[in-house]
PDB file of N, CA and C in Angstrom:
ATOM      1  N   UNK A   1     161.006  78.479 193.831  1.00  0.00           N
ATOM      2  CA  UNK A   1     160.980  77.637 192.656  1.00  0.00           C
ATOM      3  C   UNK A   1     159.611  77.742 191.978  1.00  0.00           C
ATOM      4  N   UNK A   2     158.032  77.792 192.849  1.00  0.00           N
ATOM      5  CA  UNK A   2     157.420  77.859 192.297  1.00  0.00           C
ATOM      6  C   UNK A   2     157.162  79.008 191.789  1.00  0.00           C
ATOM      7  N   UNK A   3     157.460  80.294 191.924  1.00  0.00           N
ATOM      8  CA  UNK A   3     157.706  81.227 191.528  1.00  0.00           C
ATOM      9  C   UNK A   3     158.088  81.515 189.909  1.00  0.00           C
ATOM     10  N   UNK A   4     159.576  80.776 189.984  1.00  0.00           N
ATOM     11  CA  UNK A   4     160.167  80.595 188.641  1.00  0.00           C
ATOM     12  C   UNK A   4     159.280  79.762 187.450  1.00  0.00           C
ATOM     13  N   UNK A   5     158.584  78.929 187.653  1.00  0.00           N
ATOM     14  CA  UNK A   5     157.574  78.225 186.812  1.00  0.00           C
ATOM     15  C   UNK A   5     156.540  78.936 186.328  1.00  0.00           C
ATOM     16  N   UNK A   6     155.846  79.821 187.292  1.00  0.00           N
ATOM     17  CA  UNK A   6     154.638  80.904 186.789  1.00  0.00           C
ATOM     18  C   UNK A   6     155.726  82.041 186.018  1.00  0.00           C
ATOM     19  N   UNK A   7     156.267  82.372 186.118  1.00  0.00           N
ATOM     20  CA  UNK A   7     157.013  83.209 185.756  1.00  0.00           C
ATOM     21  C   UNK A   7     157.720  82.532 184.301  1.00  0.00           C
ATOM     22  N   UNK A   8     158.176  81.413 183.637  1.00  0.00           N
ATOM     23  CA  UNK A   8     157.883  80.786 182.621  1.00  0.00           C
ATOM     24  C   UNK A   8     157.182  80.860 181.903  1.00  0.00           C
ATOM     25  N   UNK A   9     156.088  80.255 182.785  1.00  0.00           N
ATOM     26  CA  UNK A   9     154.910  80.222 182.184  1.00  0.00           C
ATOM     27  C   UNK A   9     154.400  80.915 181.882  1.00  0.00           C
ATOM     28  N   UNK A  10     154.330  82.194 182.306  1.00  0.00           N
ATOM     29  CA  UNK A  10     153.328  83.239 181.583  1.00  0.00           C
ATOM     30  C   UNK A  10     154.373  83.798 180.809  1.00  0.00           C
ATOM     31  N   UNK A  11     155.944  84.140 180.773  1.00  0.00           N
ATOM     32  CA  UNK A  11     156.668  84.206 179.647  1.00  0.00           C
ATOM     33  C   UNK A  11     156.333  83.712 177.889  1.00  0.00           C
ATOM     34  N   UNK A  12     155.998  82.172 177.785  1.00  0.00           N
ATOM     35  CA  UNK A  12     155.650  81.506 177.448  1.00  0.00           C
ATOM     36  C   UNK A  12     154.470  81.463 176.231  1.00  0.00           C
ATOM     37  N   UNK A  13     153.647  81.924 177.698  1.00  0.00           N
ATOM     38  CA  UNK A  13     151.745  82.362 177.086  1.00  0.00           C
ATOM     39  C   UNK A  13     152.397  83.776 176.005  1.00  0.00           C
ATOM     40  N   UNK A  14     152.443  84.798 176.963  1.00  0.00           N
ATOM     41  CA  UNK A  14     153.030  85.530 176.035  1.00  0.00           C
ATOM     42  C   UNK A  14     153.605  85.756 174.399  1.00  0.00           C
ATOM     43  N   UNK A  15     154.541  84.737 174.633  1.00  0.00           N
ATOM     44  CA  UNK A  15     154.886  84.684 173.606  1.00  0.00           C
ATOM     45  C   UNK A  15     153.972  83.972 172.140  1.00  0.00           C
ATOM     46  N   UNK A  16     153.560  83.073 172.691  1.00  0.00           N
ATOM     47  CA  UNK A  16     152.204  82.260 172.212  1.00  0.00           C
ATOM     48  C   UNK A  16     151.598  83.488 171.683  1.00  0.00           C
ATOM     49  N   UNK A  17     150.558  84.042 172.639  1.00  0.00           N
ATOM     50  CA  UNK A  17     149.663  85.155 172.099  1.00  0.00           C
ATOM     51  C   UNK A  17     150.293  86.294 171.253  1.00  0.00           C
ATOM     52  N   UNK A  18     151.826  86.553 171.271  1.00  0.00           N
ATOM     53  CA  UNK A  18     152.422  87.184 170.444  1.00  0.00           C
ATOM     54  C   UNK A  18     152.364  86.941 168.722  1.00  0.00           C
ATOM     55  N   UNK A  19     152.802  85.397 168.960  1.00  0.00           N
ATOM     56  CA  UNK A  19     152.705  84.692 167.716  1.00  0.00           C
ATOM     57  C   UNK A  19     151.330  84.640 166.950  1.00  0.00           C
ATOM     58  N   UNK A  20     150.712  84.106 167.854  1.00  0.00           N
ATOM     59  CA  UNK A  20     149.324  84.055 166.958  1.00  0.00           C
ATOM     60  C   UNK A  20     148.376  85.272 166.170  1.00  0.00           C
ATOM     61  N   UNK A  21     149.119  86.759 166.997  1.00  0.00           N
ATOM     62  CA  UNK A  21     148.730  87.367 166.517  1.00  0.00           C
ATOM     63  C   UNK A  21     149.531  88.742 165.863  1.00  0.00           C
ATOM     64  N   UNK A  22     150.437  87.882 165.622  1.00  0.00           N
ATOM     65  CA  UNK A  22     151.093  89.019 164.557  1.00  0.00           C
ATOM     66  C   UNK A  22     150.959  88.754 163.162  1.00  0.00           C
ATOM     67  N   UNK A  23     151.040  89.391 162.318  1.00  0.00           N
ATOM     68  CA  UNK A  23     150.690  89.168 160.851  1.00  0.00           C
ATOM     69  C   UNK A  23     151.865  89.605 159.479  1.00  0.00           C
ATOM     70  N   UNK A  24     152.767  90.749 159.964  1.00  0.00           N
ATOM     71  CA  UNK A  24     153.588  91.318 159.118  1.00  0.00           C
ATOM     72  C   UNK A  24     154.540  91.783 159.730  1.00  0.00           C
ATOM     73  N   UNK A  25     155.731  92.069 158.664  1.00  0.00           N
ATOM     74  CA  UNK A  25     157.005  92.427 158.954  1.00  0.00           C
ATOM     75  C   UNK A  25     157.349  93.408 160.437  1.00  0.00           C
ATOM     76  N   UNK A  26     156.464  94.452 160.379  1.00  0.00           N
ATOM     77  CA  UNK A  26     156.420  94.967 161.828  1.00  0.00           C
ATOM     78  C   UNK A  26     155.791  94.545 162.446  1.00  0.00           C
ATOM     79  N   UNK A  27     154.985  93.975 162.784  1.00  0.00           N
ATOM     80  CA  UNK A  27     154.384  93.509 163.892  1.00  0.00           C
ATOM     81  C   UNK A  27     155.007  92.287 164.647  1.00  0.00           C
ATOM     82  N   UNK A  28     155.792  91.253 163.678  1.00  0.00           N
ATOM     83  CA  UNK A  28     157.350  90.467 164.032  1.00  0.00           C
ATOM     84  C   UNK A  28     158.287  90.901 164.844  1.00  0.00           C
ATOM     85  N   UNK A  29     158.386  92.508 164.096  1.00  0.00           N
ATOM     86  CA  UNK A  29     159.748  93.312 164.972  1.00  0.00           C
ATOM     87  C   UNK A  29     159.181  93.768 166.144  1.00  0.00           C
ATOM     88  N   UNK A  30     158.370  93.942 166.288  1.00  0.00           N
ATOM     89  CA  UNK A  30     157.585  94.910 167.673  1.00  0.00           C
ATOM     90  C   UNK A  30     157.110  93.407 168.762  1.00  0.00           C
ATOM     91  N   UNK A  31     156.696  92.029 168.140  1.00  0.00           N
ATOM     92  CA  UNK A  31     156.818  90.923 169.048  1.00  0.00           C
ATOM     93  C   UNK A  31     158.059  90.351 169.297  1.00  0.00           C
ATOM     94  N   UNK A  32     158.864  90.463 168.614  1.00  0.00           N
ATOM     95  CA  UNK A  32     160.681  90.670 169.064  1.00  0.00           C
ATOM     96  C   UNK A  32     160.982  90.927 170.024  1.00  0.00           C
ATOM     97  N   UNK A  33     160.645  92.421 169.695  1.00  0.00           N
ATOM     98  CA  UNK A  33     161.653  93.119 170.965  1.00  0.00           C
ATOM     99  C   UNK A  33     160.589  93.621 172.408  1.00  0.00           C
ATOM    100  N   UNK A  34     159.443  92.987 172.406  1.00  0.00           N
ATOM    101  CA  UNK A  34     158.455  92.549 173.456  1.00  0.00           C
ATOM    102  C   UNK A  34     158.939  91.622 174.799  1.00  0.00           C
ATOM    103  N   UNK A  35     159.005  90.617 173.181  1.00  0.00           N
ATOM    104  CA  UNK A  35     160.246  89.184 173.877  1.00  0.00           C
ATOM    105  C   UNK A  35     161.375  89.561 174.703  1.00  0.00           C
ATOM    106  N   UNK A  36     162.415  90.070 174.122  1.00  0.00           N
ATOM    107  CA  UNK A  36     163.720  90.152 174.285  1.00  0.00           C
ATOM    108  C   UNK A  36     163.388  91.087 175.536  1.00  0.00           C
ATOM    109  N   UNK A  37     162.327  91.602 175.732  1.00  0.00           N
ATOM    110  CA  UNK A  37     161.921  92.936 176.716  1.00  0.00           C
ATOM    111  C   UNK A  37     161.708  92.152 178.056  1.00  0.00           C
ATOM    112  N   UNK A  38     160.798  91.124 177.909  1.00  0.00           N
ATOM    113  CA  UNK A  38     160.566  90.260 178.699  1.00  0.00           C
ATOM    114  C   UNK A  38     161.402  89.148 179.201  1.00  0.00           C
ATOM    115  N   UNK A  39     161.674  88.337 178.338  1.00  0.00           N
ATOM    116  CA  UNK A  39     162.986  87.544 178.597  1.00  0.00           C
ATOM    117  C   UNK A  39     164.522  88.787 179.349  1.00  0.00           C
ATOM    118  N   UNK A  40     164.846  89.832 179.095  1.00  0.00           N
ATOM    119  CA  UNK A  40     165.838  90.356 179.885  1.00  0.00           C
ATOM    120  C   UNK A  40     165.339  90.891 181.498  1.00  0.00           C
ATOM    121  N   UNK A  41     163.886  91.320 181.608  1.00  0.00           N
ATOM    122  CA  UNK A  41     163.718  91.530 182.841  1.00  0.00           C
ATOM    123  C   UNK A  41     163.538  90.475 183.395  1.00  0.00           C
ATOM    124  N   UNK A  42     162.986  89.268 183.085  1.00  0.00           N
ATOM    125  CA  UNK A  42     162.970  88.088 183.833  1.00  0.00           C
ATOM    126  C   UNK A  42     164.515  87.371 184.389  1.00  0.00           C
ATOM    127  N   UNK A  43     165.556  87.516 183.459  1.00  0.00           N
ATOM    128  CA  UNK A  43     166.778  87.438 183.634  1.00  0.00           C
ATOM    129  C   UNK A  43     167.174  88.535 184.961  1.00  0.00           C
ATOM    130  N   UNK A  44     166.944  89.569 184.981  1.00  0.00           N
ATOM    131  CA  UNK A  44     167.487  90.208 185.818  1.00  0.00           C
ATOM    132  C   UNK A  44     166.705  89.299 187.103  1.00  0.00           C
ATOM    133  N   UNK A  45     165.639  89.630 186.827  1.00  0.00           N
ATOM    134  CA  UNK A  45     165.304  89.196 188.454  1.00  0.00           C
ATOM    135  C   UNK A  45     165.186  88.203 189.126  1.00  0.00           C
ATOM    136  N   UNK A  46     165.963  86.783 188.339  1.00  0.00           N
ATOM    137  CA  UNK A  46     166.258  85.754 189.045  1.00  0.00           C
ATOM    138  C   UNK A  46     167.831  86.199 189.177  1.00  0.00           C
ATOM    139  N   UNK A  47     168.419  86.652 188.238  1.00  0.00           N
ATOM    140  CA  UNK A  47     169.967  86.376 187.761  1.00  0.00           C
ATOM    141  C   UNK A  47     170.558  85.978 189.238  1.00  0.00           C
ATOM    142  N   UNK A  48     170.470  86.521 190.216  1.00  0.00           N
ATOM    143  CA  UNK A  48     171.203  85.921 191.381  1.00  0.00           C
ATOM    144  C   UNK A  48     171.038  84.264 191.858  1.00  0.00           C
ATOM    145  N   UNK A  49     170.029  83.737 191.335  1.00  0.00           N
ATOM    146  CA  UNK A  49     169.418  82.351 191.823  1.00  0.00           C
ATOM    147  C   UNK A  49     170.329  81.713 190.846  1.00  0.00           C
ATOM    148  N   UNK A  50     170.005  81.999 189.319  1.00  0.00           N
ATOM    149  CA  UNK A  50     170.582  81.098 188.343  1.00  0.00           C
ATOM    150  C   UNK A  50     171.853  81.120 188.191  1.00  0.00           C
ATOM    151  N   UNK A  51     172.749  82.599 189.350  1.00  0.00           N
ATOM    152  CA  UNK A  51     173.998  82.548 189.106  1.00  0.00           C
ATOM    153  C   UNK A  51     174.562  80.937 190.014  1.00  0.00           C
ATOM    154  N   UNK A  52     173.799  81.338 191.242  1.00  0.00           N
ATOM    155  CA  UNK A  52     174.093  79.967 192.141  1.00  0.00           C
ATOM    156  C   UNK A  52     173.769  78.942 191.135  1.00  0.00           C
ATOM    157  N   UNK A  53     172.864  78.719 191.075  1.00  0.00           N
ATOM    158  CA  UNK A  53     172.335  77.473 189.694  1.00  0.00           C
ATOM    159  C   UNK A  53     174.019  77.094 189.025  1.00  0.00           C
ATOM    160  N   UNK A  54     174.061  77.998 188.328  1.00  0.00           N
ATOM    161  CA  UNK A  54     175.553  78.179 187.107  1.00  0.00           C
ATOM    162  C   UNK A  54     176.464  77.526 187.877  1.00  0.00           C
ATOM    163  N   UNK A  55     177.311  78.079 189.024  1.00  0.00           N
ATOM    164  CA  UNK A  55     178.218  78.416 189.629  1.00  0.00           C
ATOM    165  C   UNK A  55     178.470  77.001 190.388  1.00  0.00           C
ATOM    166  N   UNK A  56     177.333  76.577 190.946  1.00  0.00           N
ATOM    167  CA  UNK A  56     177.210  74.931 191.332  1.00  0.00           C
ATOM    168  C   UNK A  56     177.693  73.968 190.043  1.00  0.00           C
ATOM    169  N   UNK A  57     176.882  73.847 188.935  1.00  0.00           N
ATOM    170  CA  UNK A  57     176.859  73.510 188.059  1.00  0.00           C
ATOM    171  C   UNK A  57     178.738  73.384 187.293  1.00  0.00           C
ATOM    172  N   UNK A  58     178.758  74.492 187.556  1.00  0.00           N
ATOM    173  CA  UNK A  58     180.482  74.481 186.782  1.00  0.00           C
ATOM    174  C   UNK A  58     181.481  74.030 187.668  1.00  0.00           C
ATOM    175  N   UNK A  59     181.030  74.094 189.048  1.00  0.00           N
ATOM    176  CA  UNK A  59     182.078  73.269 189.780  1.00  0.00           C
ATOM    177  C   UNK A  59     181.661  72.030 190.094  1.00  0.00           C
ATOM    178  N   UNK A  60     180.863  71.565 189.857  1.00  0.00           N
ATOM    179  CA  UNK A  60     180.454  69.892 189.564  1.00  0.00           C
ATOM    180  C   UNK A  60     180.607  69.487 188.282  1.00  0.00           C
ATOM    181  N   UNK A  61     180.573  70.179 187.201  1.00  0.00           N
ATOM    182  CA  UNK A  61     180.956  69.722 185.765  1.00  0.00           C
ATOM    183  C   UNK A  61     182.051  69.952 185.317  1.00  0.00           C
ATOM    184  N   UNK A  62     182.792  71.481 185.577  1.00  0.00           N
ATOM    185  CA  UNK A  62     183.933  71.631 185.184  1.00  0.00           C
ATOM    186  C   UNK A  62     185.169  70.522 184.772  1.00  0.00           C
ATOM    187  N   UNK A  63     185.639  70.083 186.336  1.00  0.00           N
ATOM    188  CA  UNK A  63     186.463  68.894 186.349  1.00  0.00           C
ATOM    189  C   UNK A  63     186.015  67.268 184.818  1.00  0.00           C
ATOM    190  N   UNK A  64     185.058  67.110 185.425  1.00  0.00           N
ATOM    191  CA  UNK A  64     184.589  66.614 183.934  1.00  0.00           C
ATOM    192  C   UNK A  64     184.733  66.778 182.360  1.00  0.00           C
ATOM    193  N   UNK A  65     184.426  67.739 182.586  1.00  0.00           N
ATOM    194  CA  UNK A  65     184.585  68.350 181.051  1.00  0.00           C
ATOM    195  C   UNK A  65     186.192  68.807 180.353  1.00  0.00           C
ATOM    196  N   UNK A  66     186.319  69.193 181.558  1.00  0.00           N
ATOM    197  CA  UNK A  66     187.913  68.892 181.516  1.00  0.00           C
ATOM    198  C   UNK A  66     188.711  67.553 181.011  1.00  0.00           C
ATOM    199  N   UNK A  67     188.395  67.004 182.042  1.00  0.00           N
ATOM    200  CA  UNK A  67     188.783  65.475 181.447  1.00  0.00           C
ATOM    201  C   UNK A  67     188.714  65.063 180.256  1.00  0.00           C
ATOM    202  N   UNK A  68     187.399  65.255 180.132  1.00  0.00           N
ATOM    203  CA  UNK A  68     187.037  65.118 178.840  1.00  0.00           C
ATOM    204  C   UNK A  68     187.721  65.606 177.414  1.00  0.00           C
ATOM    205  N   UNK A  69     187.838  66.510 177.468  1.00  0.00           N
ATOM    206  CA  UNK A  69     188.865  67.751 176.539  1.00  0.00           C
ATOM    207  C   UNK A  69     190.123  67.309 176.182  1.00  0.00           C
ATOM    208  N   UNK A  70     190.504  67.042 177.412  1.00  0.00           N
ATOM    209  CA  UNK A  70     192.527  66.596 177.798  1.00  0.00           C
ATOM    210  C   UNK A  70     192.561  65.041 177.142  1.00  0.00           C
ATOM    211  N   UNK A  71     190.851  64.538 177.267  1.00  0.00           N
ATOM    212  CA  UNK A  71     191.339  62.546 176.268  1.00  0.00           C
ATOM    213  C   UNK A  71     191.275  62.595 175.364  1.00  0.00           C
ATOM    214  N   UNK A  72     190.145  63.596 174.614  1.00  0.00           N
ATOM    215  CA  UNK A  72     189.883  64.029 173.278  1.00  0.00           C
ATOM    216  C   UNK A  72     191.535  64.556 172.336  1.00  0.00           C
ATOM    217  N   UNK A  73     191.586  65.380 172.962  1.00  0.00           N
ATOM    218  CA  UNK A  73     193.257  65.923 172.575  1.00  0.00           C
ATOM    219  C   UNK A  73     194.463  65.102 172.463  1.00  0.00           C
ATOM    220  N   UNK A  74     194.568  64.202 173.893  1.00  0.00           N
ATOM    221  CA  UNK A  74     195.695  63.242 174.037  1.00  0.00           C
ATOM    222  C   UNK A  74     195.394  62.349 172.612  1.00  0.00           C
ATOM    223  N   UNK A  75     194.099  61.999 172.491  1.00  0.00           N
ATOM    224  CA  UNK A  75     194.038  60.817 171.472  1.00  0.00           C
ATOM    225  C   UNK A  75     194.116  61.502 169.864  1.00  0.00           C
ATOM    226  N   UNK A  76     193.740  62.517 169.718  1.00  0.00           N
ATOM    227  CA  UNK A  76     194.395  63.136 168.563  1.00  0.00           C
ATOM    228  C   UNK A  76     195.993  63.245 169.023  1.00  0.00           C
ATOM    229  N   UNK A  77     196.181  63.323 169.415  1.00  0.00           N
ATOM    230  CA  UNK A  77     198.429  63.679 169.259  1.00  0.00           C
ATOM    231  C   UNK A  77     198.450  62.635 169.321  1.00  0.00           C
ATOM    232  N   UNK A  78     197.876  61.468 169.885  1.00  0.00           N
ATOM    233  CA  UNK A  78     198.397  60.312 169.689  1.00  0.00           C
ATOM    234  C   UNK A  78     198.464  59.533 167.953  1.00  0.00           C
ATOM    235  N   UNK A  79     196.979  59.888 167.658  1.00  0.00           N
ATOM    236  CA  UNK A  79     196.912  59.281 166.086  1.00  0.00           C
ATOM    237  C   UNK A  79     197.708  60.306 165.336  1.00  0.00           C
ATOM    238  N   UNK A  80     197.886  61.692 165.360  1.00  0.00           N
ATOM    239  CA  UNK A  80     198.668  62.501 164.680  1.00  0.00           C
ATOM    240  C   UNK A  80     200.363  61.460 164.688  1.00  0.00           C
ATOM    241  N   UNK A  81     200.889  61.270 165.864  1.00  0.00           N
ATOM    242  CA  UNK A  81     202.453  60.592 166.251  1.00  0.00           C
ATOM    243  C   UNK A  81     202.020  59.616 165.208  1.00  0.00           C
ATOM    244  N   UNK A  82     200.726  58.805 165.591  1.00  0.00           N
ATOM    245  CA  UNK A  82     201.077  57.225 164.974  1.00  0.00           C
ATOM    246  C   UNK A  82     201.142  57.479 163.067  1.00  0.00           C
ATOM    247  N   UNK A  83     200.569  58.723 162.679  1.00  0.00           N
ATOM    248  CA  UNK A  83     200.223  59.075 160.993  1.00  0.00           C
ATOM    249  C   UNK A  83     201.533  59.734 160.908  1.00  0.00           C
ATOM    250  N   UNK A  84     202.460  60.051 161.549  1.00  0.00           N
ATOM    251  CA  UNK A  84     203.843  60.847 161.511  1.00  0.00           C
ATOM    252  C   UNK A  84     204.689  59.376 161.113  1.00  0.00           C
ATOM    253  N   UNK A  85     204.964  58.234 162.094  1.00  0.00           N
ATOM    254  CA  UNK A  85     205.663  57.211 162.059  1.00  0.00           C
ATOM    255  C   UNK A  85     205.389  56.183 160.960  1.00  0.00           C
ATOM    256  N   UNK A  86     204.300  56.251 160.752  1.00  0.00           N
ATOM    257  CA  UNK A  86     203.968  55.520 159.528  1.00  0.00           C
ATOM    258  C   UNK A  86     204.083  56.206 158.001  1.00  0.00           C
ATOM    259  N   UNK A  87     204.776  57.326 157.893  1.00  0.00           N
ATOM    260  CA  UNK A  87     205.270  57.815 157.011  1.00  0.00           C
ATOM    261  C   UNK A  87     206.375  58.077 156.714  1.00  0.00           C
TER     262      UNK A  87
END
């Protein structure tokens, strides 16, 4: 974990010192794809941690969100029926 924080963090700095010192249209595109350079190898080399992360996450929320979805819906068909009968 502490790992993942320095590893943020100097993501982060990075990007900072990117910003501050770019000035024009290319130098935007070239701190872009610096970024995107950095942000995808950092992705790779947790991706197995954050898959667990995810994977926990969706089977503790899933059911939820579910629920959620199926009352949202029920209560539209319901006011849809009640705007049907009242016409």
């Amino acid at each position: 974990m502490y790992y993942q924080m320095n590893s943020i963090k100097i993501f982060l700095g990075v990007i900072f010192v990117f910003m501050l010192s770019s000035c024009g249209e290319y130098e935007v595109l070239e701190v872009q794809k610096d970024c995107k350079r950095v942000a995808d190898s950092l992705f790779r080399a947790h991706k197995d941690s954050l898959l667990i992360k995810f994977n926990k996450e969706c089977a503790t929320q899933g059911p939820v969100y579910y629920q959620e979805a199926l009352d949202s819906l029920t209560e539209a068909r319901i006011r849809d029926i009640k705007n049907l009968i009242e016409k």
